[in-house]
Protein backbone atom coordinates (compact mmCIF):
# COMPACT_ATOMS: atom_id res chain seq x y z
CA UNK A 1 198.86 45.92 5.13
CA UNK A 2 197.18 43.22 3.13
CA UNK A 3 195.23 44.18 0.24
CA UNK A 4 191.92 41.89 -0.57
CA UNK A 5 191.35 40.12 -3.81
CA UNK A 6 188.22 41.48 -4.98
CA UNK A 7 185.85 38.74 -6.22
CA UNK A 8 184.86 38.91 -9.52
CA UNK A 9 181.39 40.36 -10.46
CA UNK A 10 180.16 36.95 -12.04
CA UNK A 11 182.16 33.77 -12.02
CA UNK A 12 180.46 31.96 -15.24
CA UNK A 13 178.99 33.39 -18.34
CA UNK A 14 175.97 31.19 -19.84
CA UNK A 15 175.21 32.06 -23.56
CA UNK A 16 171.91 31.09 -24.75
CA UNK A 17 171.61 30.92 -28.32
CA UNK A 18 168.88 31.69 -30.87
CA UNK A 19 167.43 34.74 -32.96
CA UNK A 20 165.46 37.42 -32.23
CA UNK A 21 162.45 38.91 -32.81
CA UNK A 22 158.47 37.05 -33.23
CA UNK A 23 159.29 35.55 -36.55
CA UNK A 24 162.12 32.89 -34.83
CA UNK A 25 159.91 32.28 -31.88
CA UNK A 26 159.49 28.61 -31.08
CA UNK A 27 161.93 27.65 -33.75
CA UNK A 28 164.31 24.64 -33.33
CA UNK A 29 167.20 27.78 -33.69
CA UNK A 30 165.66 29.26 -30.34
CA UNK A 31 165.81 26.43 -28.44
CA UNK A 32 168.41 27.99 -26.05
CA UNK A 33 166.47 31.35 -25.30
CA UNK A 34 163.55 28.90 -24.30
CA UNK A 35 166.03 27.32 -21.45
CA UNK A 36 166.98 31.02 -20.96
CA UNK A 37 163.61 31.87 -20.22
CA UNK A 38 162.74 29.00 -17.91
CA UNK A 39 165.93 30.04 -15.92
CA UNK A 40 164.75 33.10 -15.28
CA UNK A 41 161.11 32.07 -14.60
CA UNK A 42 162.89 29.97 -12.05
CA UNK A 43 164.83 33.29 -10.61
CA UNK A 44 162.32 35.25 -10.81
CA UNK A 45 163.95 37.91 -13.14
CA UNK A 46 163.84 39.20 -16.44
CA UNK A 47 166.41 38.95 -19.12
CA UNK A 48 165.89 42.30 -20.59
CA UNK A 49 168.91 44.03 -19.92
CA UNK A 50 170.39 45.43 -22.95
CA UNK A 51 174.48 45.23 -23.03
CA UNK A 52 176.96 43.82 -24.91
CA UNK A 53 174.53 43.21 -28.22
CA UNK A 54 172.80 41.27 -25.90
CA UNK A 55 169.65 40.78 -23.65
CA UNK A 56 171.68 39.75 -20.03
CA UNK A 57 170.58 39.36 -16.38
CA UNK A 58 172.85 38.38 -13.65
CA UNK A 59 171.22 35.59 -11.08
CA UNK A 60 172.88 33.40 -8.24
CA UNK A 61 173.24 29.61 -9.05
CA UNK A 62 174.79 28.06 -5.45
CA UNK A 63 177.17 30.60 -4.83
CA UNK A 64 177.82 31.70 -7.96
CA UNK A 65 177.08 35.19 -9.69
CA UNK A 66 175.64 34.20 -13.14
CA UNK A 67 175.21 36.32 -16.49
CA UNK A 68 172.86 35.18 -18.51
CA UNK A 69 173.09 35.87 -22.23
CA UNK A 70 170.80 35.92 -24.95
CA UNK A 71 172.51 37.27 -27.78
CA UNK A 72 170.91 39.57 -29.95
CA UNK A 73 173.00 39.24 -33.06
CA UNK A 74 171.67 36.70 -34.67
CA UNK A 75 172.57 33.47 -34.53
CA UNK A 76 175.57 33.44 -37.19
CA UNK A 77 177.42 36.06 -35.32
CA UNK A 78 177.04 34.98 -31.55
CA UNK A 79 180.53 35.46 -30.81
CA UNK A 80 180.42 39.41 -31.40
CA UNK A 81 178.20 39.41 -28.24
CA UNK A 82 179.88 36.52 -26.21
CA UNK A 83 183.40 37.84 -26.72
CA UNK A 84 181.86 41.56 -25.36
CA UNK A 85 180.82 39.76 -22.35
CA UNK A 86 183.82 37.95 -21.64
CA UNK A 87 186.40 41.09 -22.45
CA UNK A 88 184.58 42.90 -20.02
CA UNK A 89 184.69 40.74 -16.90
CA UNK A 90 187.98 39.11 -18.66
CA UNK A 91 186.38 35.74 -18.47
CA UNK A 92 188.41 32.77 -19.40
CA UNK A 93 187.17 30.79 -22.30
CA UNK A 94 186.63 27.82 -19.34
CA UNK A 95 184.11 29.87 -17.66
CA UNK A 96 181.68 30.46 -20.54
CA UNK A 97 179.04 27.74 -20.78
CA UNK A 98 176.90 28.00 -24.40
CA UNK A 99 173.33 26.31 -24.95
CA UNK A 100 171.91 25.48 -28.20
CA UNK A 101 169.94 23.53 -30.49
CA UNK A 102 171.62 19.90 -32.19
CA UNK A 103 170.32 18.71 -34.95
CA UNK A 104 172.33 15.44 -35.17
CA UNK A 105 170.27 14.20 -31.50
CA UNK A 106 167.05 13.06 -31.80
CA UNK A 107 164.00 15.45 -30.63
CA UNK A 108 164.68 16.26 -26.82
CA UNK A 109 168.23 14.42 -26.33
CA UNK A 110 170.35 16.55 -24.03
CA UNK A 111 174.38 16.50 -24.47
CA UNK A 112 176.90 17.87 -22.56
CA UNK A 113 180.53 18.22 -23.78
CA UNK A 114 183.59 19.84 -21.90
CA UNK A 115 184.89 21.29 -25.21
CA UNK A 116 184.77 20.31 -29.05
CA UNK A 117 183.80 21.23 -32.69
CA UNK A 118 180.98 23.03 -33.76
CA UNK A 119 179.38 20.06 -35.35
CA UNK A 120 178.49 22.51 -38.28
CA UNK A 121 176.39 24.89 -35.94
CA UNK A 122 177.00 28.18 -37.06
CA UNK A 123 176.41 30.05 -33.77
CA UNK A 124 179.13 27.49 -32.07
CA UNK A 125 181.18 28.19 -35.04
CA UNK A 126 181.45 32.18 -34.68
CA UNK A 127 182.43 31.90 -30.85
CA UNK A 128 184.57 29.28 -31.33
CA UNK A 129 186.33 31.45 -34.06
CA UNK A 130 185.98 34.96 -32.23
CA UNK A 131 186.68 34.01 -28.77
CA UNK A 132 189.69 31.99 -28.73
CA UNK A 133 189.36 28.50 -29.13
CA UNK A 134 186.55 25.28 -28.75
CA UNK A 135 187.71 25.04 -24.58
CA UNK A 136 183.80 25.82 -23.51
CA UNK A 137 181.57 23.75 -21.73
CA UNK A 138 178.22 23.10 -23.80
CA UNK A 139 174.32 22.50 -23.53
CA UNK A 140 173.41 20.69 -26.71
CA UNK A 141 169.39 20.15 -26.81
CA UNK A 142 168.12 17.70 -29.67
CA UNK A 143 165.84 18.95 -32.33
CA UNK A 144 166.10 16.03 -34.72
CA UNK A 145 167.46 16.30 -38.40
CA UNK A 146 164.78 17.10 -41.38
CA UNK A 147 162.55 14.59 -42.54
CA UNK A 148 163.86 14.47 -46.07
CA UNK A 149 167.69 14.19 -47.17
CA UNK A 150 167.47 17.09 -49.40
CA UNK A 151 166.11 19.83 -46.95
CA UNK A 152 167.64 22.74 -46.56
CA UNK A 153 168.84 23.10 -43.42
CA UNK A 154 168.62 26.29 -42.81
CA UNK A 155 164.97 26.10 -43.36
CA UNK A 156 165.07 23.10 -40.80
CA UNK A 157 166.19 25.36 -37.87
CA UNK A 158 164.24 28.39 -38.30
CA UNK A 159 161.26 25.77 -38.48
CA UNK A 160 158.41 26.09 -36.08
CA UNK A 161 158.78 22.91 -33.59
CA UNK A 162 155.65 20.90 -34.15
CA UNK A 163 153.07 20.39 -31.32
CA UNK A 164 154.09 16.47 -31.32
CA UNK A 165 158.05 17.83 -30.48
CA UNK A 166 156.67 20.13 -27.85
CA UNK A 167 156.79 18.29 -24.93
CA UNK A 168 160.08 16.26 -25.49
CA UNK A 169 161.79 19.73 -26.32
CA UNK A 170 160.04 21.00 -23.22
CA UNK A 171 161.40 18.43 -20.59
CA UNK A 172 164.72 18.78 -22.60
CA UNK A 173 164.79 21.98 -21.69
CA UNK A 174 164.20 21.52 -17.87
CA UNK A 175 166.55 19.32 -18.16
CA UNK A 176 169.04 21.54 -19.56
CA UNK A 177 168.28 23.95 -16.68
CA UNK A 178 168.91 21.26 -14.18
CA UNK A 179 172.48 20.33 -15.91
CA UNK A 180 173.44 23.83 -15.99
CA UNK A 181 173.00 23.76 -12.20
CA UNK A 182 174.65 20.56 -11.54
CA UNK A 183 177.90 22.21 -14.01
CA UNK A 184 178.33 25.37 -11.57
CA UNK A 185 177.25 24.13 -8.56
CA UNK A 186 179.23 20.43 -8.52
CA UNK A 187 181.07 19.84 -11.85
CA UNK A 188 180.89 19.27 -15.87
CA UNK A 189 182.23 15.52 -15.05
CA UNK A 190 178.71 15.04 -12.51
CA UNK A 191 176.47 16.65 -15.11
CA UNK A 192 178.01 14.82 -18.23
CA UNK A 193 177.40 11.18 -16.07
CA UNK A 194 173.34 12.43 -14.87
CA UNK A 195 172.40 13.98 -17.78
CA UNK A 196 173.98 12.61 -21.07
């Protein structure tokens, strides 16, 4: 008697990053619930599930069962929720895609990297340090660096993006929907050539 593999309940876990609540709406921080959002316009469902410190919906890219994740941590401790998510459908590191804002691209640049550093992104920073390692695909969305060499920073990301940044930041984002598409559905190689 042959016993079947069961397939696993989602095959990739994609991690959009940001802050809750009104007061970080339409910050440069939220950028990633923003291409969280339009993914699920897209779908057709809501991410409004509440699990794993997290707002989550599950959707089909190609094939593919999807969870999406907006952690509801805070940005500074993202990896509480991500590793949750992960232990639970015992998710390699590989299989976890993250999307967030950059400050080092220009307003509306899109990068993808197979793996890497945090690049001093605080949110990157806690998963890469509570989930095992850098070995994640990412969706990095420019929001440009402050005008001024000596502002703060933090006061830079939790920002409101101006109406002038709107639309690059919008297309970005499409754009970052698109990539996430081409990542699951072909590979990270494709969607690093079309989209970086």
């Amino acid at each position: 008697m042959f016993l079947r593999r069961k397939k696993p309940p989602v095959s990739w876990i994609v991690a959009f990053l940001g802050n809750p609540g009104l007061r970080y709406e339409n910050t440069r921080h939220n950028v990633g619930f923003v291409v969280a959002d339009l993914i699920a316009d897209k779908m057709q469902v809501k991410v409004n599930r509440s699990k794993w410190s997290a707002l989550t919906a599950t959707v089909k890219i190609g094939y593919d069962p999807i969870l999406l994740l907006k952690p509801q941590t805070y940005m500074n401790l993202s990896g509480n929720s991500v590793k949750q998510a992960m232990n639970f459908y015992r998710m390699p590191l590989e299989k976890v895609i993250v999307v967030s804002d950059d400050v080092s691209l220009p307003v509306g640049k899109l990068r993808i990297r197979r793996s890497g550093s945090s690049g001093g992104h605080n949110g990157i920073r806690d998963i890469i340090s509570k989930c095992g390692g850098d070995t994640f695909p990412r969706i990095r969305i420019g929001v440009g660096s402050p005008p001024v060499e000596d502002f703060d920073m933090a006061d830079w990301v939790l920002s409101k993006i101006s109406e002038a940044e709107q639309e690059a930041i919008n297309a970005s984002a499409l754009n970052a929907v698109a990539a996430l598409e081409t990542i699951i559905e072909e590979s990270i190689d494709r969607a690093m050539t079309e989209f970086n």
